[in-house]
PDB file of N, CA and C in Angstrom:
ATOM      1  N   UNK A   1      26.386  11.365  -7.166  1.00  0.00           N
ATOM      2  CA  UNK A   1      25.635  10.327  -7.844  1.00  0.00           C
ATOM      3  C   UNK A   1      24.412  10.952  -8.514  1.00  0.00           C
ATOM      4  N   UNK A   2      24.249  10.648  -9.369  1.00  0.00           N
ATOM      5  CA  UNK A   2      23.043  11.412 -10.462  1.00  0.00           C
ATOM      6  C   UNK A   2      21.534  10.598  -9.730  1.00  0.00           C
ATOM      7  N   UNK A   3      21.305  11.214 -10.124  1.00  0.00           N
ATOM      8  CA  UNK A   3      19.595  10.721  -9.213  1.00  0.00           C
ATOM      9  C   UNK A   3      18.511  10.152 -10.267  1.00  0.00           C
ATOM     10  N   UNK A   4      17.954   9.069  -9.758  1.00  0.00           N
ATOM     11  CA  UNK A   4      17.676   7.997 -10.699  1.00  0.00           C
ATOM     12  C   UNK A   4      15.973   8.330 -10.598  1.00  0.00           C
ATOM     13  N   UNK A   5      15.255   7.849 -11.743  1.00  0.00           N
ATOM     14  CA  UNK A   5      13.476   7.778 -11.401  1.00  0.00           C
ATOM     15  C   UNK A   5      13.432   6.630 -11.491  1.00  0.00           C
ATOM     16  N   UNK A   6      12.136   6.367 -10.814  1.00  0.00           N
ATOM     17  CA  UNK A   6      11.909   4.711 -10.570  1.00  0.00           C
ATOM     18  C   UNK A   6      10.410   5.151 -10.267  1.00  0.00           C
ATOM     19  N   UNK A   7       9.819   4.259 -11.316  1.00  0.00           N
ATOM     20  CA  UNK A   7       8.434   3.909 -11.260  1.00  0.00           C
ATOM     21  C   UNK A   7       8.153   2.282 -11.257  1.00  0.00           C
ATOM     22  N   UNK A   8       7.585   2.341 -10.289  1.00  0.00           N
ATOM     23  CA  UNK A   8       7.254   0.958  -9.550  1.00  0.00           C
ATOM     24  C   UNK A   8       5.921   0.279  -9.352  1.00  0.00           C
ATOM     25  N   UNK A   9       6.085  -0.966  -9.351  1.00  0.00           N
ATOM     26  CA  UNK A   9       4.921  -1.770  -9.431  1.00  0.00           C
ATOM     27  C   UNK A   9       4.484  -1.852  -8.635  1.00  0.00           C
ATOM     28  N   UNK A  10       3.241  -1.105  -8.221  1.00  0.00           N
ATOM     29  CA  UNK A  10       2.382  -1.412  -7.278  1.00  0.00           C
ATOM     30  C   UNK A  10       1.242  -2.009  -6.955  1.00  0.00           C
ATOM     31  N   UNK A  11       0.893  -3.215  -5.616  1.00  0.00           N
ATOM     32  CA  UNK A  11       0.039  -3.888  -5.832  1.00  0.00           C
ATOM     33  C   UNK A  11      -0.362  -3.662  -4.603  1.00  0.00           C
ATOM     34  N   UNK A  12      -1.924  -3.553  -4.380  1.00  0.00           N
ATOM     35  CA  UNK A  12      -2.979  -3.398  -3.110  1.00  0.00           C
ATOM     36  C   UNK A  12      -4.180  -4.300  -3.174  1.00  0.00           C
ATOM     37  N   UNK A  13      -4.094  -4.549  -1.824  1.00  0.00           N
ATOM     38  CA  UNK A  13      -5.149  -5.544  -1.492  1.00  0.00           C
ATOM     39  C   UNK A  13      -5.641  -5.670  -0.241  1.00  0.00           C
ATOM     40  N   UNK A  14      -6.659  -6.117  -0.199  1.00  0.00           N
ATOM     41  CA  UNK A  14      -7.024  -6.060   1.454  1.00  0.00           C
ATOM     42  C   UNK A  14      -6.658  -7.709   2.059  1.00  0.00           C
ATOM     43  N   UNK A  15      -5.984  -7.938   3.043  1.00  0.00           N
ATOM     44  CA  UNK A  15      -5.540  -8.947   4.071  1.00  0.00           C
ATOM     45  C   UNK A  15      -6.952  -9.687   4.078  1.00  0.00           C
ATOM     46  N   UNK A  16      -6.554 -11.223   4.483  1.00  0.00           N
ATOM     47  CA  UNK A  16      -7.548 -12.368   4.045  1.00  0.00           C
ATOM     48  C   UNK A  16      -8.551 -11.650   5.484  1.00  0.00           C
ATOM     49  N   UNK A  17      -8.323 -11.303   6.393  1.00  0.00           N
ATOM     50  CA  UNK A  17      -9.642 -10.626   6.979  1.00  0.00           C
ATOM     51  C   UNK A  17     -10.319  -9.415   6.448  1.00  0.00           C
ATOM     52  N   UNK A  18      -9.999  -9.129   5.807  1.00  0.00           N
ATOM     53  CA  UNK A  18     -10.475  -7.339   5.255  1.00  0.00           C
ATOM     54  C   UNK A  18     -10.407  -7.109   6.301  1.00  0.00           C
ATOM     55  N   UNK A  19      -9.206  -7.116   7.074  1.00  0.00           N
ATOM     56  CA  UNK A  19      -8.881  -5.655   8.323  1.00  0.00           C
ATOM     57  C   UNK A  19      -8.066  -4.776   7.727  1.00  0.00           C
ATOM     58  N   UNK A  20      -7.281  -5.126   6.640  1.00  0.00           N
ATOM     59  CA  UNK A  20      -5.582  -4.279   6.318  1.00  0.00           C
ATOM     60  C   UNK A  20      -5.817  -4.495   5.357  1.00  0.00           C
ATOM     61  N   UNK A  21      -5.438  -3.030   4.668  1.00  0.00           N
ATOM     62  CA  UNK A  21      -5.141  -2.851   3.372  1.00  0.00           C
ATOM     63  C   UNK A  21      -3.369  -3.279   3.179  1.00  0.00           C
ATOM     64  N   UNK A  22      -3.476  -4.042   2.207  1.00  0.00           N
ATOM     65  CA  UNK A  22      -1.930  -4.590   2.074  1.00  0.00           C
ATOM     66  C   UNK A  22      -1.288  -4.395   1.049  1.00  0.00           C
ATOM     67  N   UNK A  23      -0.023  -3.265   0.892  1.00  0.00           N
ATOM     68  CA  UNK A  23       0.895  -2.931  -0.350  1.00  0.00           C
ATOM     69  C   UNK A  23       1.713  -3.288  -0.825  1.00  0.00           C
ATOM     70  N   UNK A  24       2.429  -3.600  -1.578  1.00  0.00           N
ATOM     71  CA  UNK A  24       3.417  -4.163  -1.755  1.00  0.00           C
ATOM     72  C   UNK A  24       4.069  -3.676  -3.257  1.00  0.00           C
ATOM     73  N   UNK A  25       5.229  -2.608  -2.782  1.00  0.00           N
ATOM     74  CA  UNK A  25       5.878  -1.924  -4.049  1.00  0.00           C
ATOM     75  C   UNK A  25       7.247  -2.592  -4.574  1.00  0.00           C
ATOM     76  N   UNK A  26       7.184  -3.142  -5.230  1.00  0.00           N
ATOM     77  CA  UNK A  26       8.536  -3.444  -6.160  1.00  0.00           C
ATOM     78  C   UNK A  26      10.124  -1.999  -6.373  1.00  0.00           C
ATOM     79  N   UNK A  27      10.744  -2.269  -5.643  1.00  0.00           N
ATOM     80  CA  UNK A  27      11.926  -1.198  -5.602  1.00  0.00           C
ATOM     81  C   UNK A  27      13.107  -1.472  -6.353  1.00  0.00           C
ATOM     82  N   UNK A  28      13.126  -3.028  -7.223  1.00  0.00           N
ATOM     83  CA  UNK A  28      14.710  -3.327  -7.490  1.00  0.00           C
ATOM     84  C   UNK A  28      15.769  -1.819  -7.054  1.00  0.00           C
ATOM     85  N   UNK A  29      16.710  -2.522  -6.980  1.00  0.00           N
ATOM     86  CA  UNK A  29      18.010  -1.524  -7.187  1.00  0.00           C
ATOM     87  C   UNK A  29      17.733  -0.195  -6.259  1.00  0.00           C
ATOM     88  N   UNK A  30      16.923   0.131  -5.179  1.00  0.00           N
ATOM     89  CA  UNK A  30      16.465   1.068  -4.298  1.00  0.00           C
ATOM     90  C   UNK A  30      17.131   0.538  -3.148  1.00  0.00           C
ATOM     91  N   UNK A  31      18.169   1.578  -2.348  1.00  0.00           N
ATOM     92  CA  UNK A  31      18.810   1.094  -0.843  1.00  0.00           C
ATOM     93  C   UNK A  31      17.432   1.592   0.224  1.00  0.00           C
ATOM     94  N   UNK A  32      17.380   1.217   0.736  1.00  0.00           N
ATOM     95  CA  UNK A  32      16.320   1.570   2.109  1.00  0.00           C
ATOM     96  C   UNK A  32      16.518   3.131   2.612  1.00  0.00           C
ATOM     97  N   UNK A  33      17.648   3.259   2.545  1.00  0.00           N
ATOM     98  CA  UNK A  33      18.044   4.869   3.136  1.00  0.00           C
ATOM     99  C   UNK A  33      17.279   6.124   2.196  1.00  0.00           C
ATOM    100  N   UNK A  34      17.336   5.118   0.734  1.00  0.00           N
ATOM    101  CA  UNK A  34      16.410   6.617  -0.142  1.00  0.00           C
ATOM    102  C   UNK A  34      15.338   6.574   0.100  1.00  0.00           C
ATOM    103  N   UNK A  35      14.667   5.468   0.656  1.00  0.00           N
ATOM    104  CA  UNK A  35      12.720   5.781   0.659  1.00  0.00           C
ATOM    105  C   UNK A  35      12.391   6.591   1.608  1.00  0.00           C
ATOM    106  N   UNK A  36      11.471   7.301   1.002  1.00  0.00           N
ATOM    107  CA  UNK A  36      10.734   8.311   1.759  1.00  0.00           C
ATOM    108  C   UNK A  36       9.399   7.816   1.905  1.00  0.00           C
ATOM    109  N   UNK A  37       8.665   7.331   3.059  1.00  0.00           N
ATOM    110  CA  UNK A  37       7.153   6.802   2.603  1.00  0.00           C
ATOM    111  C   UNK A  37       6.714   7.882   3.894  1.00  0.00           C
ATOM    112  N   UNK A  38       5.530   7.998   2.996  1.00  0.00           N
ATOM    113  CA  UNK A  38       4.480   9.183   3.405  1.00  0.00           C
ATOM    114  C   UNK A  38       3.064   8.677   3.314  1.00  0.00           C
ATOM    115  N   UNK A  39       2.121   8.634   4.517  1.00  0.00           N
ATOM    116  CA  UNK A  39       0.845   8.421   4.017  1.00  0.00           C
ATOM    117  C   UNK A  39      -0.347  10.168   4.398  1.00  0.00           C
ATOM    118  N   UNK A  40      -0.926  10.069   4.141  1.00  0.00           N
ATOM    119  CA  UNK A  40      -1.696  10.947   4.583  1.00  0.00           C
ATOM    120  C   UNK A  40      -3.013  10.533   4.194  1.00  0.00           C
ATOM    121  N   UNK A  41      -4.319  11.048   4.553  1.00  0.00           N
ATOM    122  CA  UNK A  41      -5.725  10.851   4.564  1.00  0.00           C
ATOM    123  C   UNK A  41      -6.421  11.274   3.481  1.00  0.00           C
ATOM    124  N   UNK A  42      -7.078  10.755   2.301  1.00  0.00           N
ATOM    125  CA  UNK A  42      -7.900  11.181   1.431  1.00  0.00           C
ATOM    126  C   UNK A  42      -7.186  12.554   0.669  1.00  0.00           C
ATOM    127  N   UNK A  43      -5.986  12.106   0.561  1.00  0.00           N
ATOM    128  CA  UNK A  43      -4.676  12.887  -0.594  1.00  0.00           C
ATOM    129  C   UNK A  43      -4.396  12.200  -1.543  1.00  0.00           C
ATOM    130  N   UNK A  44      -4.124  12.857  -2.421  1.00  0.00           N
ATOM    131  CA  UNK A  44      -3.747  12.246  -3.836  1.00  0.00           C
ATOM    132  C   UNK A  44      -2.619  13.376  -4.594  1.00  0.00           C
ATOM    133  N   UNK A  45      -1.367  12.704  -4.308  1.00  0.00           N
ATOM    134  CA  UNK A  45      -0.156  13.024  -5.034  1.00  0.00           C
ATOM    135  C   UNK A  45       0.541  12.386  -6.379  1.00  0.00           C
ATOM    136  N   UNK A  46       1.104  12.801  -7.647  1.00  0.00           N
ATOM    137  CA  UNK A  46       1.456  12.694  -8.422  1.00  0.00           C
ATOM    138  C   UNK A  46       2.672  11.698  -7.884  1.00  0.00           C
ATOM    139  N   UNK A  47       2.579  10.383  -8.884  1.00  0.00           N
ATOM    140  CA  UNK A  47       3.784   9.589  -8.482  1.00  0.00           C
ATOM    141  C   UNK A  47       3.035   8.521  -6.906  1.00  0.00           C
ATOM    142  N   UNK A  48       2.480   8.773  -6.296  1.00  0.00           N
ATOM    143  CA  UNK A  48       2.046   7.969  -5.415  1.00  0.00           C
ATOM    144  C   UNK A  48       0.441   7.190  -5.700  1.00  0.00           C
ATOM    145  N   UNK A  49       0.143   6.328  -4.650  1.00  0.00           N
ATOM    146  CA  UNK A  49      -1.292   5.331  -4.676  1.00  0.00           C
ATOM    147  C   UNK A  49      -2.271   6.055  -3.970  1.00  0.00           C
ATOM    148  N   UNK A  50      -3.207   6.279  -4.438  1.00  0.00           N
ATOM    149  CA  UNK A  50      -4.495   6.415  -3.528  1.00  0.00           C
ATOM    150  C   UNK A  50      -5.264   5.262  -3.162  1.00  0.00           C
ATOM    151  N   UNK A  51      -5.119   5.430  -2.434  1.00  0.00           N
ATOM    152  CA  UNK A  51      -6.393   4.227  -1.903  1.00  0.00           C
ATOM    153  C   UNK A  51      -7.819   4.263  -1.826  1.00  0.00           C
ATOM    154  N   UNK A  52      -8.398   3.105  -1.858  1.00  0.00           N
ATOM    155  CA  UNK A  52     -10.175   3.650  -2.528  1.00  0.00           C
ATOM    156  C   UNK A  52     -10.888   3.709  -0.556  1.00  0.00           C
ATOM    157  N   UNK A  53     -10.291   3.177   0.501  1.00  0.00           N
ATOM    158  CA  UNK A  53     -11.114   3.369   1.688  1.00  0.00           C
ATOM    159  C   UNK A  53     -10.115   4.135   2.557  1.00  0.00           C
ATOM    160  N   UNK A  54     -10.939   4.376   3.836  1.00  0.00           N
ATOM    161  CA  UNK A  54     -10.050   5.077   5.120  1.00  0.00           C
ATOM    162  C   UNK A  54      -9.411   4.318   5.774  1.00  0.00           C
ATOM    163  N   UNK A  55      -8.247   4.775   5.801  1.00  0.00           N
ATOM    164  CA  UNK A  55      -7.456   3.914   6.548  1.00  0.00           C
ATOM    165  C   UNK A  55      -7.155   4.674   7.704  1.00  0.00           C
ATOM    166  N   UNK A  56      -6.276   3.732   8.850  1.00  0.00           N
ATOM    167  CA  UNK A  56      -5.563   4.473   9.586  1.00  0.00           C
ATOM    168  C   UNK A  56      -4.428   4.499   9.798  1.00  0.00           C
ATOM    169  N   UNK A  57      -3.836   5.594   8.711  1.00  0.00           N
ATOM    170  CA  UNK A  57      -2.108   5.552   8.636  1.00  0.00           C
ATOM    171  C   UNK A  57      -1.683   5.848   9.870  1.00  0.00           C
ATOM    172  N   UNK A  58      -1.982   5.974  10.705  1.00  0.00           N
ATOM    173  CA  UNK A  58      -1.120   5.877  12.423  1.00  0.00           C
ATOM    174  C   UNK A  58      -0.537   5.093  12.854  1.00  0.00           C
ATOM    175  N   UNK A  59      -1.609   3.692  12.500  1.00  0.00           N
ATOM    176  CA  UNK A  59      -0.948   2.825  12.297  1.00  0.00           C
ATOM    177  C   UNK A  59      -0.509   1.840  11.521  1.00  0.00           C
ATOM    178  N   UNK A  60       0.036   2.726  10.648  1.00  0.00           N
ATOM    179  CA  UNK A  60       0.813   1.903   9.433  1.00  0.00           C
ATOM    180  C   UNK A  60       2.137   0.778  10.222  1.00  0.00           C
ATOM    181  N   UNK A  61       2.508  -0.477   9.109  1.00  0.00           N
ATOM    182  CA  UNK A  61       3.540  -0.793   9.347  1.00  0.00           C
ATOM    183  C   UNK A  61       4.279  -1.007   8.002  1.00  0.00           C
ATOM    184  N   UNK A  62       5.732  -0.863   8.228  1.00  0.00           N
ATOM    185  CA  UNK A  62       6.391  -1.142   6.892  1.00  0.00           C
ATOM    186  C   UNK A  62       7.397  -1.964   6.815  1.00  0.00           C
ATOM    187  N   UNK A  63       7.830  -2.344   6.198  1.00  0.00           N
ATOM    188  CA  UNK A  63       9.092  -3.375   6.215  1.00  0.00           C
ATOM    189  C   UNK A  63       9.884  -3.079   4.111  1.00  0.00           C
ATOM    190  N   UNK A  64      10.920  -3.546   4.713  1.00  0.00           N
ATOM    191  CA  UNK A  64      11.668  -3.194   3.231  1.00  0.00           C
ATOM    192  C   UNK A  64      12.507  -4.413   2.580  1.00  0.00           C
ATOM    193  N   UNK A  65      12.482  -5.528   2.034  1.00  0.00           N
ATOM    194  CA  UNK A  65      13.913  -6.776   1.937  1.00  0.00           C
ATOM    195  C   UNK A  65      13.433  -7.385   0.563  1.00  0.00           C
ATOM    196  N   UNK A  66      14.657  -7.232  -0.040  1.00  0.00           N
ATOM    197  CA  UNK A  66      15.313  -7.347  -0.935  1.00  0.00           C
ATOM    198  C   UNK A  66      14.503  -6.896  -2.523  1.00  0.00           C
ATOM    199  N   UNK A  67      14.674  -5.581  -2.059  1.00  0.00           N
ATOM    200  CA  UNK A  67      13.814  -4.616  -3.313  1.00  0.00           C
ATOM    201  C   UNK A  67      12.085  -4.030  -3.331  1.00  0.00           C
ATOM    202  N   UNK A  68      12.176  -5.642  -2.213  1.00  0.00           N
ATOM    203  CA  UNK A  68      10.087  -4.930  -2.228  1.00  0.00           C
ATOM    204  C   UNK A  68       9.889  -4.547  -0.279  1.00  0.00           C
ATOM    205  N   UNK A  69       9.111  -2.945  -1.269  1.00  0.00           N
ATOM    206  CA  UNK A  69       8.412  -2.290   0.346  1.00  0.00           C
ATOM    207  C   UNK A  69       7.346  -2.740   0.596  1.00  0.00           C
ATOM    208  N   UNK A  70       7.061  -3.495   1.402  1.00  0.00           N
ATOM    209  CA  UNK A  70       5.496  -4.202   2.429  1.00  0.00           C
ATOM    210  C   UNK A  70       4.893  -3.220   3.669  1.00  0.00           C
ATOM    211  N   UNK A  71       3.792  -2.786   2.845  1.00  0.00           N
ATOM    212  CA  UNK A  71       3.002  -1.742   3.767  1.00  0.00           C
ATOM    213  C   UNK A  71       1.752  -2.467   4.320  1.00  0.00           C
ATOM    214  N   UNK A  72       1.374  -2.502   5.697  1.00  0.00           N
ATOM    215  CA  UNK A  72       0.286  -3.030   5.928  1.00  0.00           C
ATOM    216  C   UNK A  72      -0.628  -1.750   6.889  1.00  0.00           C
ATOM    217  N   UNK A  73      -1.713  -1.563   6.375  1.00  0.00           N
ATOM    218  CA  UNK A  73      -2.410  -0.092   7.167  1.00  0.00           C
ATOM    219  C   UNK A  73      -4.023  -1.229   7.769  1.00  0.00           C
ATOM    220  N   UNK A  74      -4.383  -0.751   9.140  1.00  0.00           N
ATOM    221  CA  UNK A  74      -5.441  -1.411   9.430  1.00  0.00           C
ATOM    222  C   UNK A  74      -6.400   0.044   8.007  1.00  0.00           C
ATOM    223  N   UNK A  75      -8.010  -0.555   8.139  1.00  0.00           N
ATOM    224  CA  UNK A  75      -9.011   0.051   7.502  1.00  0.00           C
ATOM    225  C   UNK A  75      -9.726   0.586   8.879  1.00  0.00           C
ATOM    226  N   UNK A  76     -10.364   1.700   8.372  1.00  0.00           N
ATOM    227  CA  UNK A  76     -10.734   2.168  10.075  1.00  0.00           C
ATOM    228  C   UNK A  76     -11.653   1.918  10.381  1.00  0.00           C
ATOM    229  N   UNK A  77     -12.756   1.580   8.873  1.00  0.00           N
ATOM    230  CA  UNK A  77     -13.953   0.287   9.453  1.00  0.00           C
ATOM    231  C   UNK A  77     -13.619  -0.801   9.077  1.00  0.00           C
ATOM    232  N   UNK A  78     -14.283  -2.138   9.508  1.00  0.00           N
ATOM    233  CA  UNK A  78     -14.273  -3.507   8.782  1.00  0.00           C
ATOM    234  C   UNK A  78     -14.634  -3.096   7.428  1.00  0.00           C
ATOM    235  N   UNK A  79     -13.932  -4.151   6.458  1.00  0.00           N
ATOM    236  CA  UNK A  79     -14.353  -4.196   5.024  1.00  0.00           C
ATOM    237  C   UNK A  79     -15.921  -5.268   4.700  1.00  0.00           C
ATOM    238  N   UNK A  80     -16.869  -4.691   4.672  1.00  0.00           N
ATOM    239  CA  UNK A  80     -18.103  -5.467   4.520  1.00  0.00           C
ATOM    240  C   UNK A  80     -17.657  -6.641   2.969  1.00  0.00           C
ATOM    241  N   UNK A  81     -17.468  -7.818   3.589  1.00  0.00           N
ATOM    242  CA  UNK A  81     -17.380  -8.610   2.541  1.00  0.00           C
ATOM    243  C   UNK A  81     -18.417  -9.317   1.453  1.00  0.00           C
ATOM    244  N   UNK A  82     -18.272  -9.652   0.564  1.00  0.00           N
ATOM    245  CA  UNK A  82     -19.583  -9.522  -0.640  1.00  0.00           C
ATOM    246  C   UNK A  82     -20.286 -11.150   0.092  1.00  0.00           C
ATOM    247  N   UNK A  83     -21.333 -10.646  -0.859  1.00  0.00           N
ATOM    248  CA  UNK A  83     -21.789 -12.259  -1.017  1.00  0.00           C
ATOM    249  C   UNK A  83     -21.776 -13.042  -2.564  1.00  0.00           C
ATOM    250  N   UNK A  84     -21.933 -14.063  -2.241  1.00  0.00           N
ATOM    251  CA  UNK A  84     -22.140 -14.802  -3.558  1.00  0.00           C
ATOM    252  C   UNK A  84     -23.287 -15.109  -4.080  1.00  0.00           C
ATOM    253  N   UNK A  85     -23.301 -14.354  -5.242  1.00  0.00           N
ATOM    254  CA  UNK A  85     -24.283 -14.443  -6.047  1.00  0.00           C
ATOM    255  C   UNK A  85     -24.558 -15.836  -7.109  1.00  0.00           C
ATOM    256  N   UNK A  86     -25.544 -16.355  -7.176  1.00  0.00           N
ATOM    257  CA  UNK A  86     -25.877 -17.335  -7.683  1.00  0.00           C
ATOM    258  C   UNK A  86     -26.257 -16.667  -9.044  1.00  0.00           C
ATOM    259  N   UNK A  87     -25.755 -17.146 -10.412  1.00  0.00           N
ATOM    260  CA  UNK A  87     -26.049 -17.554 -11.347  1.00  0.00           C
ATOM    261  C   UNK A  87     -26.500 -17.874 -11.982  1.00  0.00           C
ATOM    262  N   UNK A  88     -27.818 -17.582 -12.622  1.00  0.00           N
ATOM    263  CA  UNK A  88     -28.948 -18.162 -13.272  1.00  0.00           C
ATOM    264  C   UNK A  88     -28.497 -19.088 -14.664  1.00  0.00           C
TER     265      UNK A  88
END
């Protein structure tokens, strides 16, 4: 079988607590057996996401159904959430 590229839509966000950074890659037409997911710490590879805080890929979790990969990584501090600024 000839080997296919696939560049995919990726979307990150932090979970309604800002505990978890939350991924979510678009795979159409990808069987589960080809993904290879890899995280590592303050790396940045060609073809993959960096992320802007520390996480702790140890404990990553992943899940895979029906084309989209769902990554959820805790943050290894709380995410200090903003305030609202008033508007003059």
């Amino acid at each position: 079988m000839a080997e296919v590229e696939v560049y995919p839509a990726i979307y990150a966000m932090p979970d309604e607590e800002h505990e978890n950074l939350h991924i979510e890659i678009e795979l159409p037409g990808v069987e589960k057996e080809n993904i290879r997911l890899r995280m590592h710490e303050d790396i940045r590879y060609v073809g993959s996401y960096a992320v802007c805080c520390p996480v702790d890929y140890e404990q990553a979790r992943a899940e895979f159904r029906n084309g989209l990969l769902i990554i959820d990584v805790p943050y290894k501090k709380p995410q200090v959430r903003g305030r609202e600024i008033p508007v003059a």
